[in-house]
Each structure stands twice: as structure tokens, then as C-alpha cells.
N, C-alpha and C. Protein backbone atom coordinates (compact mmCIF):
# COMPACT_ATOMS: atom_id res chain seq x y z
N UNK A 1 21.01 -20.64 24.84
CA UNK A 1 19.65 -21.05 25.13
C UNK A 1 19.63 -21.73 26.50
N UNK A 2 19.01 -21.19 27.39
CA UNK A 2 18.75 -22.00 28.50
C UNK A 2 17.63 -22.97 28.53
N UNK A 3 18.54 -23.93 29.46
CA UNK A 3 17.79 -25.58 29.27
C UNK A 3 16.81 -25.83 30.16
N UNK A 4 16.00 -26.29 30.30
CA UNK A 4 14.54 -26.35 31.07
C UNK A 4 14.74 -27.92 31.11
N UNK A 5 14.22 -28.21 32.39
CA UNK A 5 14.23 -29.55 33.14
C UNK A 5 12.51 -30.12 32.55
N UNK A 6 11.43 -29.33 32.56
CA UNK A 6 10.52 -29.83 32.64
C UNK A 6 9.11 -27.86 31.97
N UNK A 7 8.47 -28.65 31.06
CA UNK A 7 7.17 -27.54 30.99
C UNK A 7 6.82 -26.25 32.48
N UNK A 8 6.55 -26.94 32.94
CA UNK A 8 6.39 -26.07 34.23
C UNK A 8 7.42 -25.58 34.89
N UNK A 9 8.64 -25.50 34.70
CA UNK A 9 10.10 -24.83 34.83
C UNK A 9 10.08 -24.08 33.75
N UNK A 10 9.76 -24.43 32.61
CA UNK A 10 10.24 -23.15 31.55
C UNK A 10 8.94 -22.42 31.52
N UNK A 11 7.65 -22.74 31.84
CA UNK A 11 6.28 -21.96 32.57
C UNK A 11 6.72 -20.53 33.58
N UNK A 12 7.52 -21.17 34.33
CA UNK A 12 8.03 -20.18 35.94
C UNK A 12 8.96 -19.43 35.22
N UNK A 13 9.72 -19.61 34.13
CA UNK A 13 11.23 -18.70 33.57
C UNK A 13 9.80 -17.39 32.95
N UNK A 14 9.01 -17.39 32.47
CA UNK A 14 8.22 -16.59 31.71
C UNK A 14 7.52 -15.57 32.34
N UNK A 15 7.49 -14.29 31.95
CA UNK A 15 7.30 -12.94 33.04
C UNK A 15 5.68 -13.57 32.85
N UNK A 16 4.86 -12.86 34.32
CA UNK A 16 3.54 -13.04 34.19
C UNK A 16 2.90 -13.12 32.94
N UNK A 17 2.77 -12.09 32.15
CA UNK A 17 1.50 -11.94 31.43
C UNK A 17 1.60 -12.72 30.04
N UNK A 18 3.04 -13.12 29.68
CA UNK A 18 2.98 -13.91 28.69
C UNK A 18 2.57 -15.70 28.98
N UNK A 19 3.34 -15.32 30.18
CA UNK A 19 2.77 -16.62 31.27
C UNK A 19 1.31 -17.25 31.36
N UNK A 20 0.38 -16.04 31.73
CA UNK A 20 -0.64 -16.61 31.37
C UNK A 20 -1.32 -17.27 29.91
N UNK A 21 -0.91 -15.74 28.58
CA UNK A 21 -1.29 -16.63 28.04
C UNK A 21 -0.62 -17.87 26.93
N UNK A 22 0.07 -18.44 27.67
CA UNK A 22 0.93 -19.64 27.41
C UNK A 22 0.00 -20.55 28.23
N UNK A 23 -0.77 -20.61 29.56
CA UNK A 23 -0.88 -21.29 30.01
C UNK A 23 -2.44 -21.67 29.82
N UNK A 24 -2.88 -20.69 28.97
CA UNK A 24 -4.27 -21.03 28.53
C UNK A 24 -3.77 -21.76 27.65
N UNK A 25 -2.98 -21.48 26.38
CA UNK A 25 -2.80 -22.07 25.51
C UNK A 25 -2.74 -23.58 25.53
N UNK A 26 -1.95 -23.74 26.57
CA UNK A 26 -1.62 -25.11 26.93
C UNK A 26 -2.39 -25.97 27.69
N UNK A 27 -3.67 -25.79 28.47
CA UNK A 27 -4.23 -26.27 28.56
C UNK A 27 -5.54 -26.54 27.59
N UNK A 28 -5.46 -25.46 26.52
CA UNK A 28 -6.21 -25.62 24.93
C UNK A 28 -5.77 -26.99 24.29
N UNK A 29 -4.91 -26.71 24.18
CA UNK A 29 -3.80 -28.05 23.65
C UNK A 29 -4.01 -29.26 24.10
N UNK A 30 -4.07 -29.28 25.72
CA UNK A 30 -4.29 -30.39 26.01
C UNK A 30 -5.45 -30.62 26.11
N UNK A 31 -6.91 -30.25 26.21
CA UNK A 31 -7.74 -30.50 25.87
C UNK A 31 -8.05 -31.09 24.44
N UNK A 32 -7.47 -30.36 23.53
CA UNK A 32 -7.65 -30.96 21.79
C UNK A 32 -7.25 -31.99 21.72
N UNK A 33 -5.86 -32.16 22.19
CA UNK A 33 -4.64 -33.68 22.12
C UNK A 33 -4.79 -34.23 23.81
N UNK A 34 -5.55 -35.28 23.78
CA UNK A 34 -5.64 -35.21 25.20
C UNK A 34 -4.23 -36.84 24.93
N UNK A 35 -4.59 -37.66 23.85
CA UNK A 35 -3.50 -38.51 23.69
C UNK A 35 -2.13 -38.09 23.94
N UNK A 36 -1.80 -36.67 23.32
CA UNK A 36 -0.61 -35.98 22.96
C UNK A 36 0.49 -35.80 24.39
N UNK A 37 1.59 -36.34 24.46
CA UNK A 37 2.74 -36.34 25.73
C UNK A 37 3.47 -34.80 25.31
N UNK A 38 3.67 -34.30 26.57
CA UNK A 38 4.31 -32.96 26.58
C UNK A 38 5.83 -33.13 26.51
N UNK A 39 6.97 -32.62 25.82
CA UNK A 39 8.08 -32.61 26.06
C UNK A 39 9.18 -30.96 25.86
N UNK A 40 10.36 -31.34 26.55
CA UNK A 40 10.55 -30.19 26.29
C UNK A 40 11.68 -30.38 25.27
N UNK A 41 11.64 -29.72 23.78
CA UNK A 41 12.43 -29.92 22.70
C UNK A 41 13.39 -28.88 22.27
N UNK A 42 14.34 -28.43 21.93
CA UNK A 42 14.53 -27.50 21.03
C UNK A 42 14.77 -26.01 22.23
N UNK A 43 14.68 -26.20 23.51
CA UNK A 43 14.49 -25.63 24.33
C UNK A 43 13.03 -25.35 25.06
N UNK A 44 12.32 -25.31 24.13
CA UNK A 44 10.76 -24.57 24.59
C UNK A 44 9.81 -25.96 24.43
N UNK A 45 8.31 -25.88 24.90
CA UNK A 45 7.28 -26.54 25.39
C UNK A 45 6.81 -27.19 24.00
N UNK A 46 6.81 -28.65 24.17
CA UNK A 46 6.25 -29.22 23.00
C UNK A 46 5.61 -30.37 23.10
N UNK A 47 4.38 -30.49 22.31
CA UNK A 47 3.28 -31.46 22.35
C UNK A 47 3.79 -32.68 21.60
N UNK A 48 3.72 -33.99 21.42
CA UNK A 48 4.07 -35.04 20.82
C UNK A 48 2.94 -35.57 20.54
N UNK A 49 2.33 -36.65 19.24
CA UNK A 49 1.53 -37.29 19.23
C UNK A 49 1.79 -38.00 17.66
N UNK A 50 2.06 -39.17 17.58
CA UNK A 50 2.61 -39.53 16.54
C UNK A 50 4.03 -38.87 15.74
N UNK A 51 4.70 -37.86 16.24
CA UNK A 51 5.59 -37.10 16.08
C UNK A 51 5.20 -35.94 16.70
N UNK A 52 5.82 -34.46 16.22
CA UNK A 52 6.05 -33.05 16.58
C UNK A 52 4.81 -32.76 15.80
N UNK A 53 3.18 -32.03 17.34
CA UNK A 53 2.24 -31.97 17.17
C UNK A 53 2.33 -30.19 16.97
N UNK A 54 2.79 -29.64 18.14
CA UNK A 54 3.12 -28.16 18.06
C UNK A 54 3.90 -27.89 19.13
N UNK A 55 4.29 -26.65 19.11
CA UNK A 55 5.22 -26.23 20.31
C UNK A 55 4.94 -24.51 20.62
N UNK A 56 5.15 -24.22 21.48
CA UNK A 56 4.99 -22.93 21.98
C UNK A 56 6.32 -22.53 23.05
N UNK A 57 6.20 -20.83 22.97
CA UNK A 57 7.22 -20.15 23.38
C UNK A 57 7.30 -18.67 23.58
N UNK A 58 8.02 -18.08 24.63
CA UNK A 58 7.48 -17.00 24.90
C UNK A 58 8.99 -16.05 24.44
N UNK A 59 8.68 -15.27 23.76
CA UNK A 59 9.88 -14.22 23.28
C UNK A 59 9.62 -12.71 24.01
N UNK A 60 10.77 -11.96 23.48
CA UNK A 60 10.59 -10.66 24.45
C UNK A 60 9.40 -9.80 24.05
N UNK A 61 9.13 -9.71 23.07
CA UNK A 61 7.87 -8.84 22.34
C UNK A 61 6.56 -9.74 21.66
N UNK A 62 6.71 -10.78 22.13
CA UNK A 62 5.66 -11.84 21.21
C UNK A 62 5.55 -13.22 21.90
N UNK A 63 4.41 -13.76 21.60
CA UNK A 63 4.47 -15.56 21.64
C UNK A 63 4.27 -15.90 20.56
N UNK A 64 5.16 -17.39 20.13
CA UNK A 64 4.65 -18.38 19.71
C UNK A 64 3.85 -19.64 19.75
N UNK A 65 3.59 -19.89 18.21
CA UNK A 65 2.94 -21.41 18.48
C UNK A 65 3.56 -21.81 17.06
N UNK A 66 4.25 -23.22 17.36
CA UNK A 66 4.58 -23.96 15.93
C UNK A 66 4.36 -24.81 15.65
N UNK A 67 3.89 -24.80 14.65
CA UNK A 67 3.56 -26.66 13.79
C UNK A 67 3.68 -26.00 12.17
N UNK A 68 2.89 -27.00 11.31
CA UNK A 68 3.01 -27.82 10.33
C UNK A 68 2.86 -26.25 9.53
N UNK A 69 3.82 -25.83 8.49
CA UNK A 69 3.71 -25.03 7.25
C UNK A 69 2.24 -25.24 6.61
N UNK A 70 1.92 -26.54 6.37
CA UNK A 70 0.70 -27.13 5.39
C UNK A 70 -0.34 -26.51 6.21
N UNK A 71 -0.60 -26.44 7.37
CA UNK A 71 -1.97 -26.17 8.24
C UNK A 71 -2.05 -24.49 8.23
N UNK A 72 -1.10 -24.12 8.40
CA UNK A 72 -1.04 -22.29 8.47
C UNK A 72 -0.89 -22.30 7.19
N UNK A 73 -0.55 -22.40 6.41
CA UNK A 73 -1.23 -22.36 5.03
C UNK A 73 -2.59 -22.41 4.87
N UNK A 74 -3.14 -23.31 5.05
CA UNK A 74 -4.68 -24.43 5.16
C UNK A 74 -5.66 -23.28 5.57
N UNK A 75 -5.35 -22.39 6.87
CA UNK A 75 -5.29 -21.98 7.27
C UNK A 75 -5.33 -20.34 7.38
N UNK A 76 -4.95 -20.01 6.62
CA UNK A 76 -4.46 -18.25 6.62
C UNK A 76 -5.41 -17.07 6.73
N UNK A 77 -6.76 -17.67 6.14
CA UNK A 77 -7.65 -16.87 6.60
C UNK A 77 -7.96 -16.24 7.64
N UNK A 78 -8.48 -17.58 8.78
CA UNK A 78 -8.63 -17.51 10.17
C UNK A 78 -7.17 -16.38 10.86
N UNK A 79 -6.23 -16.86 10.44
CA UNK A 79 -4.49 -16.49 11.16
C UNK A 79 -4.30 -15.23 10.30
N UNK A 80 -5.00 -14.40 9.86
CA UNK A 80 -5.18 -13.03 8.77
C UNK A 80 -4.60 -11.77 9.91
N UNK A 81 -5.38 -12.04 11.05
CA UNK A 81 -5.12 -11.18 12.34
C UNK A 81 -3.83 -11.21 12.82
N UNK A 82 -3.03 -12.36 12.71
CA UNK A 82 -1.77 -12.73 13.11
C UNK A 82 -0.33 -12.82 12.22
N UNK A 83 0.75 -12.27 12.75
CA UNK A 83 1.63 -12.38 11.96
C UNK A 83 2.19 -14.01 11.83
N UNK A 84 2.50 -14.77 10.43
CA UNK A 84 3.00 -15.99 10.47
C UNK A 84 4.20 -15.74 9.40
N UNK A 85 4.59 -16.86 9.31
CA UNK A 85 5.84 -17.25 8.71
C UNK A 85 5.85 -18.87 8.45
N UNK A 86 5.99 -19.19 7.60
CA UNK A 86 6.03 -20.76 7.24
C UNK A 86 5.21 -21.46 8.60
N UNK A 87 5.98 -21.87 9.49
CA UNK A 87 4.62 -22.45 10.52
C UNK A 87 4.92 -22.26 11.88
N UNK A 88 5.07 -21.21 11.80
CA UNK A 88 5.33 -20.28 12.83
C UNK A 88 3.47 -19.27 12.80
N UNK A 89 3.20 -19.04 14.17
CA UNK A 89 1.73 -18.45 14.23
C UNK A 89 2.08 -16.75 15.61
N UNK A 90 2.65 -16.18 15.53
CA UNK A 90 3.07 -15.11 16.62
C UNK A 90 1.79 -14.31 16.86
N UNK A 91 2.20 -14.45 18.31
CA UNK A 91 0.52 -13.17 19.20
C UNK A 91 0.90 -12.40 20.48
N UNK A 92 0.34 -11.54 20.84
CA UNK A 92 0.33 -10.94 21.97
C UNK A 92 0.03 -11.49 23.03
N UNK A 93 0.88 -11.19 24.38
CA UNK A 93 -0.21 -11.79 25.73
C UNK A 93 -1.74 -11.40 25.56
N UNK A 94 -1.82 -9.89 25.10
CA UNK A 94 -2.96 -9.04 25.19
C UNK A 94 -3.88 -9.55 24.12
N UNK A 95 -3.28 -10.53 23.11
CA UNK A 95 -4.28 -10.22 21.78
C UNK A 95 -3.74 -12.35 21.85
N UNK A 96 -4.06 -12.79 22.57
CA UNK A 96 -3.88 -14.84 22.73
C UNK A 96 -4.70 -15.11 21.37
N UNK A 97 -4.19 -16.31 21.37
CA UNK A 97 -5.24 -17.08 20.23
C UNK A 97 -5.94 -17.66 20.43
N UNK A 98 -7.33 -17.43 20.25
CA UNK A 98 -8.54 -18.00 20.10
C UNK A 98 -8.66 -19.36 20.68
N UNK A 99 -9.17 -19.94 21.83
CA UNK A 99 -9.39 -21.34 22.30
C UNK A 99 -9.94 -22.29 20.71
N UNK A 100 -11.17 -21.66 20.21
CA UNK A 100 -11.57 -22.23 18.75
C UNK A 100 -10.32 -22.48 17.49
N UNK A 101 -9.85 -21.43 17.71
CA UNK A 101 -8.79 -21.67 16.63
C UNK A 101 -7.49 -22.47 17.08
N UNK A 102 -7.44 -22.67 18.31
CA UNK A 102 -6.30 -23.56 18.39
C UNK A 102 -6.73 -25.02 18.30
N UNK A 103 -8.04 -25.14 18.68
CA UNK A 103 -8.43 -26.09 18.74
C UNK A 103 -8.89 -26.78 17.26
N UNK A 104 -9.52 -25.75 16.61
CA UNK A 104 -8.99 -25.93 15.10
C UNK A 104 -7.54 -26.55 14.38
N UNK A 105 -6.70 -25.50 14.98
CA UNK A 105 -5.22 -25.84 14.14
C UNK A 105 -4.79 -27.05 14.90
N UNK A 106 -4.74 -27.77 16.34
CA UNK A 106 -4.43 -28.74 16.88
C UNK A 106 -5.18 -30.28 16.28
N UNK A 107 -6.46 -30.01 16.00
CA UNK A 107 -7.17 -30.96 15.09
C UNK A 107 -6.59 -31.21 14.17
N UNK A 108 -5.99 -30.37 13.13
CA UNK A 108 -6.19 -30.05 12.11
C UNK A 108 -4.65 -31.30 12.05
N UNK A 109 -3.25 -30.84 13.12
CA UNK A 109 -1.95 -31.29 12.89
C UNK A 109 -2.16 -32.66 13.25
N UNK A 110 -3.28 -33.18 14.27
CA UNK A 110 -3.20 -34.31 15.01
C UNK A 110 -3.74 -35.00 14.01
N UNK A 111 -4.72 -35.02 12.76
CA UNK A 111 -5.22 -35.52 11.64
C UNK A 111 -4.01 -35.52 10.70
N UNK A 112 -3.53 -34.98 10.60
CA UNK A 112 -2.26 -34.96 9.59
C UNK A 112 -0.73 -35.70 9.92
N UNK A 113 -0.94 -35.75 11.74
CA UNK A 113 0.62 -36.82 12.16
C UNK A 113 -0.42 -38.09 11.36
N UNK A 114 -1.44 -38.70 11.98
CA UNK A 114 -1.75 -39.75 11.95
C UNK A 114 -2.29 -40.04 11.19
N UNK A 115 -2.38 -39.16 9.38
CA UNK A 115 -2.49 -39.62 8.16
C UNK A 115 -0.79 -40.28 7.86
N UNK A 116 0.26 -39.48 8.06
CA UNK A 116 0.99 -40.09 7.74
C UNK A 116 2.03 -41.34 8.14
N UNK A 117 1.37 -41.87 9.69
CA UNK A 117 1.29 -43.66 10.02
C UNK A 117 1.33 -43.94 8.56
């Protein structure tokens, strides 16, 4: 796994088009969690806010977005279009996720770190 110094270094490692939409994503994110500190965890891009808010990542055939099992559960309707896995949410550059729905599922985790304060 190569190690990334900083978000916007592992941003530049990512071919264009997944690039972009990682970078909508992430400014989705930070709009929802505007409290939320960016770090880089586990290798790839991750939001903090009372703990591990979500994280995103760009693979050879797909992106991710990860958070909470309970919310993509909560959830599955909306994410019907998308392949998931416990709390894992995978999409296309071509086919991004919804500004509404992230902003949904980012609500949704940032209510749930800070139920369990």
C-alpha cells in the first residue's frame, strides 16, 4: 500500500476521472461535516468527527465510500442502484453519488458518532 503524506497527494496519485469524482465527493463531505478534520488513515482519505465519520478511495474499476454498516443498512433503498457490502457503498466515476445522498448518509453517521458521546 502506498503511503500518502496528505489528502491532496493521494488526490494527485488518482487517474483524472475517478479524480474528479472523488473530488466532488469531498467537497460534499465537507460541506455536510463542516466540523469534521480530514485525515489520511488506513492509506486512503478520511473524515473524522467524534471518531471515523467516512472515508473514500479510488480502486482500479470502482470508487469507494465507507462508514457505518448500521447507516447502509438504514439505508439500502436509496443505495439499491449501488453495489454495497457491510459499509462499504462502491460507484462509478461515470455513475458518482448523489450530492443529496451523501449528504444524507454523512448526516446520518455524524448523528450517530455523536449519539454515542
Amino acid at each position: 500500500m502506498k503511503k500518502f503524506a496528505s489528502v491532496p497527494a493521494y488526490l494527485r496519485a488518482v487517474p483524472p476521472a475517478p479524480r474528479a469524482a472523488l473530488q466532488k465527493l469531498r467537497k460534499t463531505i465537507k460541506a455536510a461535516a463542516p466540523e469534521a478534520t480530514e485525515v489520511i488513515s488506513y492509506g486512503i482519505p478520511m473524515f473524522k468527527h467524534h471518531g471515523m465519520l467516512v472515508g473514500y478511495a479510488a480502486f482500479k474499476d470502482h470508487c469507494s465510500l465507507f462508514m457505518s454498516t448500521n447507516i447502509t443498512k438504514a439505508l439500502k433503498k436509496q443505495l439499491a442502484s449501488y453495489a454495497t457490502s457491510k459499509g462499504t457503498i462502491r460507484f462509478t466515476a461515470d455513475k458518482p453519488l448523489p450530492a443529496t445522498l451523501v449528504r444524507k448518509l454523512v448526516k446520518a453517521r455524524i448523528a450517530q458518532n455523536e449519539h454515542k458521546r
